[in-house]
N, C-alpha and C. Protein backbone atom coordinates (compact mmCIF):
# COMPACT_ATOMS: atom_id res chain seq x y z
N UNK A 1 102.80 41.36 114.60
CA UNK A 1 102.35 42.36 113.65
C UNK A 1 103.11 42.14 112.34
N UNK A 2 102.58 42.49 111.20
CA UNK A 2 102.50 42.41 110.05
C UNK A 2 102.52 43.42 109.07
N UNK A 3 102.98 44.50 108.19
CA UNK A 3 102.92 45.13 107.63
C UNK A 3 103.42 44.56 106.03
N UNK A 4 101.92 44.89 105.16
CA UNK A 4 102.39 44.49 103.87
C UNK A 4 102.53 45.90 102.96
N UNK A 5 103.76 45.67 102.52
CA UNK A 5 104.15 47.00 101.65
C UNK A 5 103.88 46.73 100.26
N UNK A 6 103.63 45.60 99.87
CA UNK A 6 103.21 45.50 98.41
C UNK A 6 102.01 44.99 98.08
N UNK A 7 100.54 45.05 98.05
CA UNK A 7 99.99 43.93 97.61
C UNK A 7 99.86 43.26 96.18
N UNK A 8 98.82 41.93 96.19
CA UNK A 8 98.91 41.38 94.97
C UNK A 8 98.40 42.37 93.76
N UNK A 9 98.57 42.10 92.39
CA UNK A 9 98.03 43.40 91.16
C UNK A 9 97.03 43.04 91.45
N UNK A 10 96.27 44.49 90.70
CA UNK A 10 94.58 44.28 90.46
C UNK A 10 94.35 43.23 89.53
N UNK A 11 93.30 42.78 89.80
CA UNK A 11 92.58 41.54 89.16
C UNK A 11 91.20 41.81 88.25
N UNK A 12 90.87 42.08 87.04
CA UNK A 12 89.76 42.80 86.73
C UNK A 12 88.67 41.35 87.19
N UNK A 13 87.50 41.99 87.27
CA UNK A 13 86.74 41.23 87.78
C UNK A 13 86.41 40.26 86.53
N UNK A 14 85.26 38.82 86.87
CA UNK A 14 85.39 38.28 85.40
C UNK A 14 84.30 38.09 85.25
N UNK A 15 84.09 38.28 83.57
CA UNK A 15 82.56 38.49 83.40
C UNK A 15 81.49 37.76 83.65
N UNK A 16 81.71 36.28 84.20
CA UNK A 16 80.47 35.37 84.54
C UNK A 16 79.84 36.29 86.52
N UNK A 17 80.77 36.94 86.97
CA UNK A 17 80.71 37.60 87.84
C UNK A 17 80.12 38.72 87.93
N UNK A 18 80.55 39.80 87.19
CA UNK A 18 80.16 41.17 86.87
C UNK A 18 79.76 41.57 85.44
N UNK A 19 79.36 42.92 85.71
CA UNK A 19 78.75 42.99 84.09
C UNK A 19 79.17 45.01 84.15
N UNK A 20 80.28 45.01 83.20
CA UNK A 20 81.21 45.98 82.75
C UNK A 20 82.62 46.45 83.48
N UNK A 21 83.00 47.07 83.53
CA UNK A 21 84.65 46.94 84.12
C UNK A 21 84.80 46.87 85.56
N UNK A 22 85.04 46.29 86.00
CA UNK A 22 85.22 45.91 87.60
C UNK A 22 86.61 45.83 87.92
N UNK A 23 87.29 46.15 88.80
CA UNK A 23 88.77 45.69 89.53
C UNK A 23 88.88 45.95 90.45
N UNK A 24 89.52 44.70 91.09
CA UNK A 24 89.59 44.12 92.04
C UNK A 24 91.05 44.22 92.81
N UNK A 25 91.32 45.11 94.28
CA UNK A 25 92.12 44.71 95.07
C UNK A 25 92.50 43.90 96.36
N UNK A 26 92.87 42.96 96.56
CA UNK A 26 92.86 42.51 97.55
C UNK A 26 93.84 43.06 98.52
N UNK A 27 92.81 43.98 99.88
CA UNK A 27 94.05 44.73 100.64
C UNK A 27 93.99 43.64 101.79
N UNK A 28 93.61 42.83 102.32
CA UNK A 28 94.05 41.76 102.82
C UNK A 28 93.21 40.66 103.11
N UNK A 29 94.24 39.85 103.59
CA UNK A 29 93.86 37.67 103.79
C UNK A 29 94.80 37.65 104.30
N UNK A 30 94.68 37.85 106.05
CA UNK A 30 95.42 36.90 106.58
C UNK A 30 95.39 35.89 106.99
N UNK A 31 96.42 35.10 107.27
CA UNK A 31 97.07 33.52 107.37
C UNK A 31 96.08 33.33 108.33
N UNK A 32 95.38 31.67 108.38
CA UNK A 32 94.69 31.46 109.49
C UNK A 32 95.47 31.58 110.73
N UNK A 33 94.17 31.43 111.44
CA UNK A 33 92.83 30.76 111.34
C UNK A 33 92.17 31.81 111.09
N UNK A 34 92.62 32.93 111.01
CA UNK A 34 91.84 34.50 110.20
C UNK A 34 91.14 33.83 108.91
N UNK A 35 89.94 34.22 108.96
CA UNK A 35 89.06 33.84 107.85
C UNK A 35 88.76 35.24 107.21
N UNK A 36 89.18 36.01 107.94
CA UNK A 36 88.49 37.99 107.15
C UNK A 36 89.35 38.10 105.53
N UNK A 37 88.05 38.29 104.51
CA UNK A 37 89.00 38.86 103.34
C UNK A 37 88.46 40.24 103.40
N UNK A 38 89.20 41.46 102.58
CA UNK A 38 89.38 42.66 102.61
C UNK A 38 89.64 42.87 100.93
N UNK A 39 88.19 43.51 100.11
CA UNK A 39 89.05 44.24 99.18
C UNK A 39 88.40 45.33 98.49
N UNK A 40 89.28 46.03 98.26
CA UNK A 40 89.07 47.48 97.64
C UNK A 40 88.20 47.17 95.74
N UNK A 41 86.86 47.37 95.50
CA UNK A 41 86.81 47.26 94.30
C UNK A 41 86.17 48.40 93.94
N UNK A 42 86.57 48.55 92.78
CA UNK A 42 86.35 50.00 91.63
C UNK A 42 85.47 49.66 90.59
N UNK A 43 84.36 49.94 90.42
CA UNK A 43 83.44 49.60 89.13
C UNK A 43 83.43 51.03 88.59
N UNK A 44 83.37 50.70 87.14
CA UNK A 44 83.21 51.56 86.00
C UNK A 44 81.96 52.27 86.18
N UNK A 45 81.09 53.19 85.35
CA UNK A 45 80.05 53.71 85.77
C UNK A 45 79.22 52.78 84.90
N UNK A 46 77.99 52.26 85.67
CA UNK A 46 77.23 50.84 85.42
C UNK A 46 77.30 49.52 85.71
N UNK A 47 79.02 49.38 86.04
CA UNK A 47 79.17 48.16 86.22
C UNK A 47 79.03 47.79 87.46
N UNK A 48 78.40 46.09 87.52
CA UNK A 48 77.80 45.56 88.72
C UNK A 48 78.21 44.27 88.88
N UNK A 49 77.72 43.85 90.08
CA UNK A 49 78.18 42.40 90.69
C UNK A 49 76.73 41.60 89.75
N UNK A 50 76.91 40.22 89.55
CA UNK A 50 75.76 39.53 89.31
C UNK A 50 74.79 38.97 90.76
N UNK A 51 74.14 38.53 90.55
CA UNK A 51 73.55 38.52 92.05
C UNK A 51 74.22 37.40 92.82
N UNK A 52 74.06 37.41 94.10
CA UNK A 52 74.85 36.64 94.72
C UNK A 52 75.32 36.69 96.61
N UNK A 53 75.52 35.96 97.14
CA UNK A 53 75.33 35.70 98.76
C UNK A 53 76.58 35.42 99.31
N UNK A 54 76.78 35.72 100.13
CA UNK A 54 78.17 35.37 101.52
C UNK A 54 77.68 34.74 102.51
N UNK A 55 78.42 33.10 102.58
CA UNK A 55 78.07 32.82 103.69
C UNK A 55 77.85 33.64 104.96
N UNK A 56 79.04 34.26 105.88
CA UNK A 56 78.84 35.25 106.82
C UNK A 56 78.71 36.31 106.54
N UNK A 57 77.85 36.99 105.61
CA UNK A 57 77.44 38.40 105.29
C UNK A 57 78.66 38.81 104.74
N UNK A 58 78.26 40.13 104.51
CA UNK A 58 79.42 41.22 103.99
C UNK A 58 79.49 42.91 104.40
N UNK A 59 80.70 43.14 104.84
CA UNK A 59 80.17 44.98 104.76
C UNK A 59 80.46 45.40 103.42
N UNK A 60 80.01 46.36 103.16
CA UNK A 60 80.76 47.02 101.77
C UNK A 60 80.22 48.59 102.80
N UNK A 61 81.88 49.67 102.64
CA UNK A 61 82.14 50.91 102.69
C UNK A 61 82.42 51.69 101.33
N UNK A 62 81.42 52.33 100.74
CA UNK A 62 81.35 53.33 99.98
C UNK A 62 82.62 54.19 99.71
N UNK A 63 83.69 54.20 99.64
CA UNK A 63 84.99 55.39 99.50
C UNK A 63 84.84 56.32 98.41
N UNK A 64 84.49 56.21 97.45
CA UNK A 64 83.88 57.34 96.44
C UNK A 64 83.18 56.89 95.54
N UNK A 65 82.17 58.03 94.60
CA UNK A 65 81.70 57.62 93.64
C UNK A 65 80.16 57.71 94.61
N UNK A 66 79.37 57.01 93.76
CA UNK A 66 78.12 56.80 94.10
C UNK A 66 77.42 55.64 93.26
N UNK A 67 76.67 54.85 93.80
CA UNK A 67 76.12 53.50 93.62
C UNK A 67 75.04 52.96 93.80
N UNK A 68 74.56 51.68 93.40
CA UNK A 68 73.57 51.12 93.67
C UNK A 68 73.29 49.39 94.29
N UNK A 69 72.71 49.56 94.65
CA UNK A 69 72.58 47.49 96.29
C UNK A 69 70.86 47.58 96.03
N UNK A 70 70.50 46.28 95.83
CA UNK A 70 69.37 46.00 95.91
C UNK A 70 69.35 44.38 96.59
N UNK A 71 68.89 43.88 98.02
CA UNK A 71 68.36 42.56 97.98
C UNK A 71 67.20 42.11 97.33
N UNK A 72 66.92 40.80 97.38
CA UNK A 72 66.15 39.90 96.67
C UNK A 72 64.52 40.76 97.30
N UNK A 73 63.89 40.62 96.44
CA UNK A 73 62.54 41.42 96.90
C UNK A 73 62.54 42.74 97.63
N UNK A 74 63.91 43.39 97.70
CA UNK A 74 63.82 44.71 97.79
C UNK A 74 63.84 46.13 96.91
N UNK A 75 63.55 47.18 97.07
CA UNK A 75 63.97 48.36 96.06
C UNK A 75 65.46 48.30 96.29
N UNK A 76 65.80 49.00 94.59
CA UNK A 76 67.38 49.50 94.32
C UNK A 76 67.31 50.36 95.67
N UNK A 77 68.63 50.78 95.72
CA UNK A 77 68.84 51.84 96.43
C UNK A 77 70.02 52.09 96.43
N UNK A 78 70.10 53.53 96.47
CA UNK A 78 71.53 54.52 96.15
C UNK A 78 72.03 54.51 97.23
N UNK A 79 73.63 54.49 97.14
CA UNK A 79 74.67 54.62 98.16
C UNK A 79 75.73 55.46 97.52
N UNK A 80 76.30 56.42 98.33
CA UNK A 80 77.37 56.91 98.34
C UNK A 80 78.67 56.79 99.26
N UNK A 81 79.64 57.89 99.09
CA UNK A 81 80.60 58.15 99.58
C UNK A 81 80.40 58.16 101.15
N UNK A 82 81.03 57.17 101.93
CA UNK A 82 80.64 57.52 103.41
C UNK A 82 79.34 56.24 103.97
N UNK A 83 78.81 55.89 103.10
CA UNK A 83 77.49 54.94 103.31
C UNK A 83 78.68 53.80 103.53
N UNK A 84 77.93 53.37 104.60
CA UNK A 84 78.34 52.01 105.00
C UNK A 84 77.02 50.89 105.17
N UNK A 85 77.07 49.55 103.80
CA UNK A 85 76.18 48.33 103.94
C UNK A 85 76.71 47.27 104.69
N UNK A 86 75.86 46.62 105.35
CA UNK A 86 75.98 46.08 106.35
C UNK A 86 74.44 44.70 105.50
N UNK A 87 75.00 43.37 104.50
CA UNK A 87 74.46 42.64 104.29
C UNK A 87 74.52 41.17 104.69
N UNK A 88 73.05 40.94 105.42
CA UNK A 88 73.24 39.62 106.00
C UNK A 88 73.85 38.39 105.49
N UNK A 89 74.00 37.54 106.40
CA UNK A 89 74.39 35.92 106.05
C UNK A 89 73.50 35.44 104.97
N UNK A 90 73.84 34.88 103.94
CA UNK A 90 72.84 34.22 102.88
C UNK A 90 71.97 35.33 102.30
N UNK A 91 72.28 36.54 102.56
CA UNK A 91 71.42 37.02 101.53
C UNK A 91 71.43 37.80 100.74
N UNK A 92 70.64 37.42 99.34
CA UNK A 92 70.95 37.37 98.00
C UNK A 92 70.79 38.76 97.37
N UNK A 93 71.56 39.26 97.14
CA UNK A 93 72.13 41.21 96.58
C UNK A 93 72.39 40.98 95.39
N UNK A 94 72.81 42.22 94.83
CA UNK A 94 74.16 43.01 94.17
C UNK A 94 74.24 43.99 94.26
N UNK A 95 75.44 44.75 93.70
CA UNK A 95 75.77 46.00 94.16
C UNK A 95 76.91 46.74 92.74
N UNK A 96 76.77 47.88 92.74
CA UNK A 96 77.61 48.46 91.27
C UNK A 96 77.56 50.15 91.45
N UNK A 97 78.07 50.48 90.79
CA UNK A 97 78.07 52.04 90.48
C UNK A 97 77.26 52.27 89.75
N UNK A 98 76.90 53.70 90.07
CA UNK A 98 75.55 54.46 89.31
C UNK A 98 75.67 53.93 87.77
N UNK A 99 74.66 54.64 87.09
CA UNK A 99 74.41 54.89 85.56
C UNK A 99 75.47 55.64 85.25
N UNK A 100 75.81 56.53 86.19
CA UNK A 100 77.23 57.75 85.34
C UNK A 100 77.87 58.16 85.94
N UNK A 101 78.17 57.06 86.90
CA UNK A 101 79.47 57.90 87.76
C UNK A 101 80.31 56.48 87.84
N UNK A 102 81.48 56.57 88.78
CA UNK A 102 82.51 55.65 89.23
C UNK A 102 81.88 54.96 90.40
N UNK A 103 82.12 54.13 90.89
CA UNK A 103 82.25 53.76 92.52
C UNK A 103 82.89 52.80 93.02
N UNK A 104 83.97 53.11 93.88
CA UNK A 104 84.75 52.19 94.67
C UNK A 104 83.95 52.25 96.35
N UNK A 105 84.34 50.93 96.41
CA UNK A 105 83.61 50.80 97.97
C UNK A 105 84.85 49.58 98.19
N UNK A 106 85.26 49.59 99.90
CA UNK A 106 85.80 48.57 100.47
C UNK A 106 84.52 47.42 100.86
N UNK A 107 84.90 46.30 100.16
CA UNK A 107 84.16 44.67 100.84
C UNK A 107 84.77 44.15 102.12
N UNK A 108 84.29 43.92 102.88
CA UNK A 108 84.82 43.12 103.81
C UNK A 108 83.98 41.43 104.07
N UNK A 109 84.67 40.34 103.73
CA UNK A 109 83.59 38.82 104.39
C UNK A 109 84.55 38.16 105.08
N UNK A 110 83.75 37.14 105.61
CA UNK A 110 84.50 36.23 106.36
C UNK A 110 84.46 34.79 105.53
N UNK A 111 85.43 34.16 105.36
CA UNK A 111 85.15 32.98 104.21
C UNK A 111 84.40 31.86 104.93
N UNK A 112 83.96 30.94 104.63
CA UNK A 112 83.46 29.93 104.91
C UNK A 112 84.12 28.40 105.39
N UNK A 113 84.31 27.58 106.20
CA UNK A 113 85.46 26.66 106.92
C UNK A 113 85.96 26.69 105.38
N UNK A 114 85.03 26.43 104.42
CA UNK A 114 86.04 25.81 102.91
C UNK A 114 87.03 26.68 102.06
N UNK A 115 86.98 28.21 102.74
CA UNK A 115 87.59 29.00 102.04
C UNK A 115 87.01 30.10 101.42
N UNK A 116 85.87 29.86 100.98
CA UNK A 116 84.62 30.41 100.01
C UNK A 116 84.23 31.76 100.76
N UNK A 117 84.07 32.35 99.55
CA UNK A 117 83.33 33.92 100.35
C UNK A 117 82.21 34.22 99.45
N UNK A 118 81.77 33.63 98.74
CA UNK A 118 80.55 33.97 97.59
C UNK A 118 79.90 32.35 96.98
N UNK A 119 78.91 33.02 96.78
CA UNK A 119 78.03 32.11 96.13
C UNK A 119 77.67 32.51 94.75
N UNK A 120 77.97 32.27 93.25
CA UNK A 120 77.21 33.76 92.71
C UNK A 120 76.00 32.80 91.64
N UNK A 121 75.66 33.77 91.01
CA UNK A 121 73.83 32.96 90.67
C UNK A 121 74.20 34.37 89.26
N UNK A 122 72.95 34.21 89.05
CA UNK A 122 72.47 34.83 87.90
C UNK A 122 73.08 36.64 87.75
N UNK A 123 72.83 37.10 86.44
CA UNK A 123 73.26 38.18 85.94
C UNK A 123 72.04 39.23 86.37
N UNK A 124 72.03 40.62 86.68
CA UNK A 124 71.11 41.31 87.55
C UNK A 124 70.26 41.21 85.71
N UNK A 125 69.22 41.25 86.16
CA UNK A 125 68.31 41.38 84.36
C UNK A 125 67.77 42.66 83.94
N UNK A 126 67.76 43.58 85.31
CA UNK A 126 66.73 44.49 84.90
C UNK A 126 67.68 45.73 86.11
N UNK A 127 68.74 46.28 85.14
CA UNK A 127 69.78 47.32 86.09
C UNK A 127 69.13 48.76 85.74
N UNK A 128 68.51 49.23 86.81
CA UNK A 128 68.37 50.48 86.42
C UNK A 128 68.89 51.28 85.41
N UNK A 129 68.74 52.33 84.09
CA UNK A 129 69.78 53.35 83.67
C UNK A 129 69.31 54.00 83.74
């Protein structure tokens, strides 16, 4: 067992990634052969991921605020506080906080043999306000 009492600083997210204030915690990566990353991110109200895929899927847990996840050929759709997503292997999302509120949600992926936990692609074009 392991207990970390400090983690690394927040990391704001970077803009070929997201689109308005994003930050990023990493609450954990442990040492292999553990491939699970863990992190706490906080978007501004509007700001979003660009679109983009996880090799082995991803959860994202809602912790406050309220938000928005749309896959590829699906409707937006609102998530809150308590909503737990559950997005497949390879497939192609994003995800952000409302038009006017905050939202932090915990990510959880599993990286890929190379390390990798994302794929990312294009900027969302058409974000709800």
């Amino acid at each position: 067992m392991r207990i970390t009492r400090r983690r690394p600083d927040s990391v704001q997210g970077p803009a070929e990634h997201f689109t308005g204030t994003v930050w990023l915690d990493e609450t954990a990566a442990p040492d292999a052969p553990s491939r699970l990353r863990v992190f706490n991110v906080h978007f501004a109200p509007g700001a979003h991921t660009a679109w983009h895929r996880h090799p082995h899927g991803q959860v994202l847990h809602v912790q406050e605020g309220e938000g928005l996840v749309q896959r590829e050929g699906g409707p937006v759709e609102e998530i809150r506080a308590g909503d737990t997503v559950w997005i497949e292997p390879g497939e192609q999302h994003w995800h952000g906080a409302g038009p006017r509120t905050f939202m932090t949600h915990l990510a959880v992926v599993e990286a890929a043999e190379d390390g990798t936990t994302t794929e990312w692609h294009d900027h969302v074009a058409d974000y709800p306000a």
